[in-house]
C-alpha atoms as a PDB file:
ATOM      1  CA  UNK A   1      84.371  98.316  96.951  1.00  0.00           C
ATOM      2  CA  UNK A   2      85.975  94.748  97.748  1.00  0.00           C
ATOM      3  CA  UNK A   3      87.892  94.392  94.571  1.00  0.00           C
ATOM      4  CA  UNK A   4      89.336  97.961  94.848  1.00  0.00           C
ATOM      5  CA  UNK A   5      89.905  97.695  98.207  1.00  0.00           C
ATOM      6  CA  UNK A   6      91.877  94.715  97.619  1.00  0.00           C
ATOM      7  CA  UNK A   7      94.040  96.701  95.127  1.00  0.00           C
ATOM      8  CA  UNK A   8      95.424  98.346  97.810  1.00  0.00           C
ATOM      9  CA  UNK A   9      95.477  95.393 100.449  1.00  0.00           C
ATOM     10  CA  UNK A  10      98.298  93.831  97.550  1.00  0.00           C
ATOM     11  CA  UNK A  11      99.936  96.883  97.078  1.00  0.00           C
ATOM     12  CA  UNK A  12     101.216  97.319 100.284  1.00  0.00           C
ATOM     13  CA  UNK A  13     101.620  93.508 101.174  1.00  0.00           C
ATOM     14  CA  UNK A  14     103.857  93.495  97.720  1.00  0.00           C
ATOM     15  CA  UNK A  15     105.987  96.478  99.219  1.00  0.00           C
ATOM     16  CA  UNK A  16     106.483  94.276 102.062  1.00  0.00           C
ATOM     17  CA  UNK A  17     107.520  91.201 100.113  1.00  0.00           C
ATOM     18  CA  UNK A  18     110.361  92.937  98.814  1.00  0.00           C
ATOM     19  CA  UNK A  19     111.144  94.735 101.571  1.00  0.00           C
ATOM     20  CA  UNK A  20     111.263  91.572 102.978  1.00  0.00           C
ATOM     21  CA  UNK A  21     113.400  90.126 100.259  1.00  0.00           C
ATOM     22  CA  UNK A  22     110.544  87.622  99.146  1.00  0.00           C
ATOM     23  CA  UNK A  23     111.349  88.327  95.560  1.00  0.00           C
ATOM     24  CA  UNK A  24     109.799  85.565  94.494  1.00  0.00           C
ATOM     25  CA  UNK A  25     106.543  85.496  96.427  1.00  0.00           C
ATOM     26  CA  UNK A  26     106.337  88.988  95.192  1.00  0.00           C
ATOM     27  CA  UNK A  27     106.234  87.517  91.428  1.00  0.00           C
ATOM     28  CA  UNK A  28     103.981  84.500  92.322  1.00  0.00           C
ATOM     29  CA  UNK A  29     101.458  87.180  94.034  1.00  0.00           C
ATOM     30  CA  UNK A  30     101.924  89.473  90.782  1.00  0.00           C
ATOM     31  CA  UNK A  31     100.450  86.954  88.774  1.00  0.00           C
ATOM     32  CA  UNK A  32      97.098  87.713  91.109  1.00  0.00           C
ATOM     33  CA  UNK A  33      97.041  91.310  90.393  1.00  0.00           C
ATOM     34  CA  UNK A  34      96.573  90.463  86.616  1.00  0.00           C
ATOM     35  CA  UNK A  35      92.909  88.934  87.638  1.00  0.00           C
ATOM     36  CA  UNK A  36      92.594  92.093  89.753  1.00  0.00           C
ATOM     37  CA  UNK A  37      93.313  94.670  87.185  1.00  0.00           C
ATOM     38  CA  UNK A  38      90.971  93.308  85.220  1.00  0.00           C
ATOM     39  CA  UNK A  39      88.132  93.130  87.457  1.00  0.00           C
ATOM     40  CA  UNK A  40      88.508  96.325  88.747  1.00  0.00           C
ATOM     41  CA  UNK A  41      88.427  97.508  85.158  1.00  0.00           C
ATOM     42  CA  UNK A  42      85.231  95.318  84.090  1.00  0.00           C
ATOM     43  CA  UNK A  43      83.741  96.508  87.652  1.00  0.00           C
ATOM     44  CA  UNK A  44      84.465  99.736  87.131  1.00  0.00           C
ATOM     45  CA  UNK A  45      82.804  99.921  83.265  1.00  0.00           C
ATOM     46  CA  UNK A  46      79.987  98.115  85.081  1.00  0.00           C
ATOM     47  CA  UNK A  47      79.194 100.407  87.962  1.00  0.00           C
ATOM     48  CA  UNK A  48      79.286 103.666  85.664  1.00  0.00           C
ATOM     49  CA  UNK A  49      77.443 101.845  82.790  1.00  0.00           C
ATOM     50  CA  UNK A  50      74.493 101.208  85.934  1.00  0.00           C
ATOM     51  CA  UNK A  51      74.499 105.025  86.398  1.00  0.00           C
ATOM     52  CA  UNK A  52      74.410 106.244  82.948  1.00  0.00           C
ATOM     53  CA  UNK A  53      72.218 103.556  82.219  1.00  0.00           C
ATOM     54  CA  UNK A  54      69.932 105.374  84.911  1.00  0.00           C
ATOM     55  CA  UNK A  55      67.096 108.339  83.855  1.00  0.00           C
ATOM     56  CA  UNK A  56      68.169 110.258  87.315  1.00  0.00           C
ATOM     57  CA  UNK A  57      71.989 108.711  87.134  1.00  0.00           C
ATOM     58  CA  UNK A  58      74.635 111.413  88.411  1.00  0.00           C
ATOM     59  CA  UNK A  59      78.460 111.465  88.526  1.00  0.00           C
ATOM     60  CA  UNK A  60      80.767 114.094  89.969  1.00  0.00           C
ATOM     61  CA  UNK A  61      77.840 116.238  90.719  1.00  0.00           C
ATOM     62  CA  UNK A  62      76.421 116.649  86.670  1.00  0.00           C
ATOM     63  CA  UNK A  63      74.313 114.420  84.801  1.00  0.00           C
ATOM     64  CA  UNK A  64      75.642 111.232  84.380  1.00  0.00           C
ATOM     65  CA  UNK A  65      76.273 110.779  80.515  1.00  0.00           C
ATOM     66  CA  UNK A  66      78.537 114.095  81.047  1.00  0.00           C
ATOM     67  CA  UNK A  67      79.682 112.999  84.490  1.00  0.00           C
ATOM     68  CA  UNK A  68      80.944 109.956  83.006  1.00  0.00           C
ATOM     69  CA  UNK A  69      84.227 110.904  82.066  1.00  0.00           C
ATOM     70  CA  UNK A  70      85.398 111.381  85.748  1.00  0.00           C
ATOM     71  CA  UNK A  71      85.449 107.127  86.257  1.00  0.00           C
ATOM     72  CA  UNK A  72      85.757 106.729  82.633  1.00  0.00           C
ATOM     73  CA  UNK A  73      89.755 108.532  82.609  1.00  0.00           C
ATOM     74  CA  UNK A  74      90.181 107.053  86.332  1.00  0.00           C
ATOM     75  CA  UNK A  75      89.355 103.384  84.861  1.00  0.00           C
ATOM     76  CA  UNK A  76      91.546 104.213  81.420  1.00  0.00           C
ATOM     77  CA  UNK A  77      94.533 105.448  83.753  1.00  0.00           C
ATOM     78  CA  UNK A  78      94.740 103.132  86.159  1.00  0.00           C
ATOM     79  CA  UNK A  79      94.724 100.832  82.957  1.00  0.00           C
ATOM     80  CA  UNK A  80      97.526 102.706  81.377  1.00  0.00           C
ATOM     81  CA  UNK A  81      99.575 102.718  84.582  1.00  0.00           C
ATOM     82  CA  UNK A  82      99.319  98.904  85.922  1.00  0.00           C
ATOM     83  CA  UNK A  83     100.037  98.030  81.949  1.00  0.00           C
ATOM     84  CA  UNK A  84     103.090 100.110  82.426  1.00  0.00           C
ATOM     85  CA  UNK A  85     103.611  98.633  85.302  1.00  0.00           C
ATOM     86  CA  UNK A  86     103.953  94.943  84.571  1.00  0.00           C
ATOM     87  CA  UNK A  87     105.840  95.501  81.254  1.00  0.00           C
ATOM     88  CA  UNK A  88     108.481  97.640  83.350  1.00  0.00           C
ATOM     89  CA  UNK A  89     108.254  94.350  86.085  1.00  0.00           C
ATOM     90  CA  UNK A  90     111.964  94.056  85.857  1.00  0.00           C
ATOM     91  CA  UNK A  91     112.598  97.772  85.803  1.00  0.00           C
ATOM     92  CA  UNK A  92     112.347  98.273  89.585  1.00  0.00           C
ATOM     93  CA  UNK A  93     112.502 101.639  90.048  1.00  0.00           C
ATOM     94  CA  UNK A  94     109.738 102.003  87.069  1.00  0.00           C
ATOM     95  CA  UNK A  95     107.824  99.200  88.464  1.00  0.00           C
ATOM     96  CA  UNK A  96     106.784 100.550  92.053  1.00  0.00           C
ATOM     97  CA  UNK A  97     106.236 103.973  90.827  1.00  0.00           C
ATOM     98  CA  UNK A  98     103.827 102.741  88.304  1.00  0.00           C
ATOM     99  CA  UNK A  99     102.181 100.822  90.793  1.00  0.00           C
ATOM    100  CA  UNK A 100     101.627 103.275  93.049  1.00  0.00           C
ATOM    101  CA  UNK A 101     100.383 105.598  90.548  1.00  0.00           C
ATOM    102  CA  UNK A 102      98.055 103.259  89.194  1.00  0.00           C
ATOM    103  CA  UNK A 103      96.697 103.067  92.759  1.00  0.00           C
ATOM    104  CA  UNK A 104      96.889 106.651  92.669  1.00  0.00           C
ATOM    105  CA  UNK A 105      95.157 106.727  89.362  1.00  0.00           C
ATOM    106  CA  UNK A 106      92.120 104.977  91.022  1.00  0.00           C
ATOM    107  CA  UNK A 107      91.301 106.913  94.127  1.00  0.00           C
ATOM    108  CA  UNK A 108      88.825 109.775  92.664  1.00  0.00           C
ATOM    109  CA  UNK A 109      85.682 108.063  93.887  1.00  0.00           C
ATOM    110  CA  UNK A 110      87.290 107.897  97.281  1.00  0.00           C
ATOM    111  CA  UNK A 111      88.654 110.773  97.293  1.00  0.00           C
ATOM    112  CA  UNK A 112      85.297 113.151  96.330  1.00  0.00           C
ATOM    113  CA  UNK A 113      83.217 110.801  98.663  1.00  0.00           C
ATOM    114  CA  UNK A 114      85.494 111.840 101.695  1.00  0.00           C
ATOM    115  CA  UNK A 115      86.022 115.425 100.954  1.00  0.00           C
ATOM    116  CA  UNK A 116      82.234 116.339  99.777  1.00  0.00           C
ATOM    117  CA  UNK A 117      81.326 113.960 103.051  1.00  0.00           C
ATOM    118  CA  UNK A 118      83.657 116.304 105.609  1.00  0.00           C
ATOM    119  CA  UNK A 119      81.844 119.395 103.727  1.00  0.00           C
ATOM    120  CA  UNK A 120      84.574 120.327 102.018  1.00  0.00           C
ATOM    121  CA  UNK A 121      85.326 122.197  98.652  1.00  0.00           C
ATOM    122  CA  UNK A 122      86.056 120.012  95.810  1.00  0.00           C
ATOM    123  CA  UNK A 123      88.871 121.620  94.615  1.00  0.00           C
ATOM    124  CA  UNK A 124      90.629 119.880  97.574  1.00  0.00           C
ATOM    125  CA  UNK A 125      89.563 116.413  95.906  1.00  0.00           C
ATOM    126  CA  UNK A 126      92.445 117.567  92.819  1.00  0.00           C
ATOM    127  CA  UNK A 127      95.135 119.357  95.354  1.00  0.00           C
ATOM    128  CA  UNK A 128      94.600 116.082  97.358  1.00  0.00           C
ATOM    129  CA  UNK A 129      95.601 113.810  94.699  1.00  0.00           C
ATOM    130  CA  UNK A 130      98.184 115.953  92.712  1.00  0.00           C
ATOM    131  CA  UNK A 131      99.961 116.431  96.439  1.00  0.00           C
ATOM    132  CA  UNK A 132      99.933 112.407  95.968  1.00  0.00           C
ATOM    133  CA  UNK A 133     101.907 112.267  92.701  1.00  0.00           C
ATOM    134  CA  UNK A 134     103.692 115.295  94.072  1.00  0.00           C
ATOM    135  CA  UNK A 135     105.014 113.245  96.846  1.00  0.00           C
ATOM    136  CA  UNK A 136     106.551 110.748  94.327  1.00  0.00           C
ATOM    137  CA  UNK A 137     108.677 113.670  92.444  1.00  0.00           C
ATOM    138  CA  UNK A 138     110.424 114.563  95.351  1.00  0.00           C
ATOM    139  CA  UNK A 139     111.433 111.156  96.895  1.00  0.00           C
ATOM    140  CA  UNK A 140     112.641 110.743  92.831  1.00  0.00           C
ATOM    141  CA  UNK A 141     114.388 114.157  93.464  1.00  0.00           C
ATOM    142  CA  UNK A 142     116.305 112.909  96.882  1.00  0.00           C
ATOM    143  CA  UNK A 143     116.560 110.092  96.201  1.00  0.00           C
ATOM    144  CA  UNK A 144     117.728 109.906  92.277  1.00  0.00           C
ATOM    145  CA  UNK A 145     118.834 113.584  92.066  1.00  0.00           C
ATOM    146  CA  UNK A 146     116.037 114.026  88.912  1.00  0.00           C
ATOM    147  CA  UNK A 147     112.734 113.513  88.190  1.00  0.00           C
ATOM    148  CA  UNK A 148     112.322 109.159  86.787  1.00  0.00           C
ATOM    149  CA  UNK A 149     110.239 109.371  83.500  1.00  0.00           C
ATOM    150  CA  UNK A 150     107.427 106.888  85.278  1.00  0.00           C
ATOM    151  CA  UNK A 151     106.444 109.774  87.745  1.00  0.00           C
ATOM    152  CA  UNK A 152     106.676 112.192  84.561  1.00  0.00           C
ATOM    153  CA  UNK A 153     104.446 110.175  82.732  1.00  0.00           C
ATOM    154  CA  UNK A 154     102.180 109.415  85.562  1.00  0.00           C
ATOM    155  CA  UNK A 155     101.953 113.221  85.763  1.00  0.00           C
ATOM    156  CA  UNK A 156     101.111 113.681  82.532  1.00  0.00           C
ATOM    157  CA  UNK A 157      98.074 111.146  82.561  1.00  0.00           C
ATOM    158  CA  UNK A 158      96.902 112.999  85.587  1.00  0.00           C
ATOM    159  CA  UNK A 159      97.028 116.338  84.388  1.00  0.00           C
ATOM    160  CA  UNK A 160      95.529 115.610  80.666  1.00  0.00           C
ATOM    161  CA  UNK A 161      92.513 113.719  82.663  1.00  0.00           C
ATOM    162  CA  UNK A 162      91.735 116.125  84.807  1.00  0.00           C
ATOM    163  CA  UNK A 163      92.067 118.862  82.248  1.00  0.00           C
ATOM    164  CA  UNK A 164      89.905 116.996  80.027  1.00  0.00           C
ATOM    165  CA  UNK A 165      87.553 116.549  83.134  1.00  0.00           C
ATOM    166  CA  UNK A 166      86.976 119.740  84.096  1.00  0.00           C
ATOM    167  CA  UNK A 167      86.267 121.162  80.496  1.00  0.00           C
ATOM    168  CA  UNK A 168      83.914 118.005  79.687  1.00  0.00           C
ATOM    169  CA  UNK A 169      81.060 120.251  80.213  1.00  0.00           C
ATOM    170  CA  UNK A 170      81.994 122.429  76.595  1.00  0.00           C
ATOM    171  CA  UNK A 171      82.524 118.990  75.028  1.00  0.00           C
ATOM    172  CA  UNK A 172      79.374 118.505  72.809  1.00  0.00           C
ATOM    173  CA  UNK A 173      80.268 114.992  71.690  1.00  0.00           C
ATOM    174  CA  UNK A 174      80.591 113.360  74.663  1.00  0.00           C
ATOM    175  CA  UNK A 175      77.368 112.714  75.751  1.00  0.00           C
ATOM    176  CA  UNK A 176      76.603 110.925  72.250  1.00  0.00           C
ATOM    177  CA  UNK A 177      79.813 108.689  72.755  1.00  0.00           C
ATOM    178  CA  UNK A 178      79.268 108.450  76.596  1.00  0.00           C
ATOM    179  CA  UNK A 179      75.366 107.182  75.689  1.00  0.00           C
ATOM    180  CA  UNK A 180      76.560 104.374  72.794  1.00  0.00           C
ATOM    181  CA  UNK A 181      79.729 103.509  75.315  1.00  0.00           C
ATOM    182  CA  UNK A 182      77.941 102.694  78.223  1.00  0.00           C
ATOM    183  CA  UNK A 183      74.592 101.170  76.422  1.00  0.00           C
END
């Protein structure tokens, strides 16, 4: 919970850097994020492997070799997006949204744990997050008078995951490739 938590510590002390106009404390500190990335992706494979790995393991409410894919797609986006991300470094305008939806990418553990915890329906846990990426289309749409193809493609990877998500349950291979994965 550290690591990821940190994730989002940097985020918003990096927005501050350059709102600050500490462009290059902002670089030396991006250097650190490359050591994050990849310990929240190693942490992440490790914490699902534990619950697959697990007779009783469950994830997102179904067993947890099906369940699987919900971190599985988180921990492949977020991948996807930071990648993005730090090729597109001297792209700003590509750069912070890709960050941000990278952190965005991430938040599905968070995000079930507080909705299922207030007693609420999970479809809120998807409207939730969308409303997130949602938010990032219309400041492109004031602010740039059209969508910027990072939010598009941010969009996209959310919308494919969650699609494949929430139809993982007709998907007969995936408990086979979830089982030699994660063993």
């Amino acid at each position: 919970g550290a690591v990821f938590l940190s994730w989002f510590v940097l985020l918003a002390f990096q927005v501050r850097l350059i709102g600050a106009g500490s462009f290059k404390f902002h670089r030396q500190l991006g250097f650190l994020s490359l050591g994050l990335a990849l310990a929240i992706i190693v942490i992440g494979y490790l914490v699902v492997r534990m619950t697959v790995l697990k007779p009783d393991g469950i994830i997102a409410g179904r067993p947890a070799l099906i369940g699987a894919i919900f971190p599985t797609l988180d921990i492949i986006n977020f991948a996807i997006a930071y990648s993005l991300g730090v090729l597109n470094r001297g792209n700003a305008n590509a750069h912070k949204r890709l960050m941000l939806i990278a952190a965005i990418m991430m938040i599905d553990a968070a995000m079930a744990r507080l909705i299922f915890g207030l007693g609420l329906p999970g479809t809120l846990i998807i409207r939730a997050e969308f409303s997130l990426l949602l938010a990032i289309l219309v400041y492109d749409l004031v602010k740039l008078r059209r969508p910027h193809w990072a939010t598009l493609i941010g969009m996209l990877l959310y919308i494919a995951a969650m699609r494949f998500k929430l139809s993982i349950d007709g998907v007969s291979w995936w408990p086979a490739f979830s089982q030699a994965f994660f063993s």
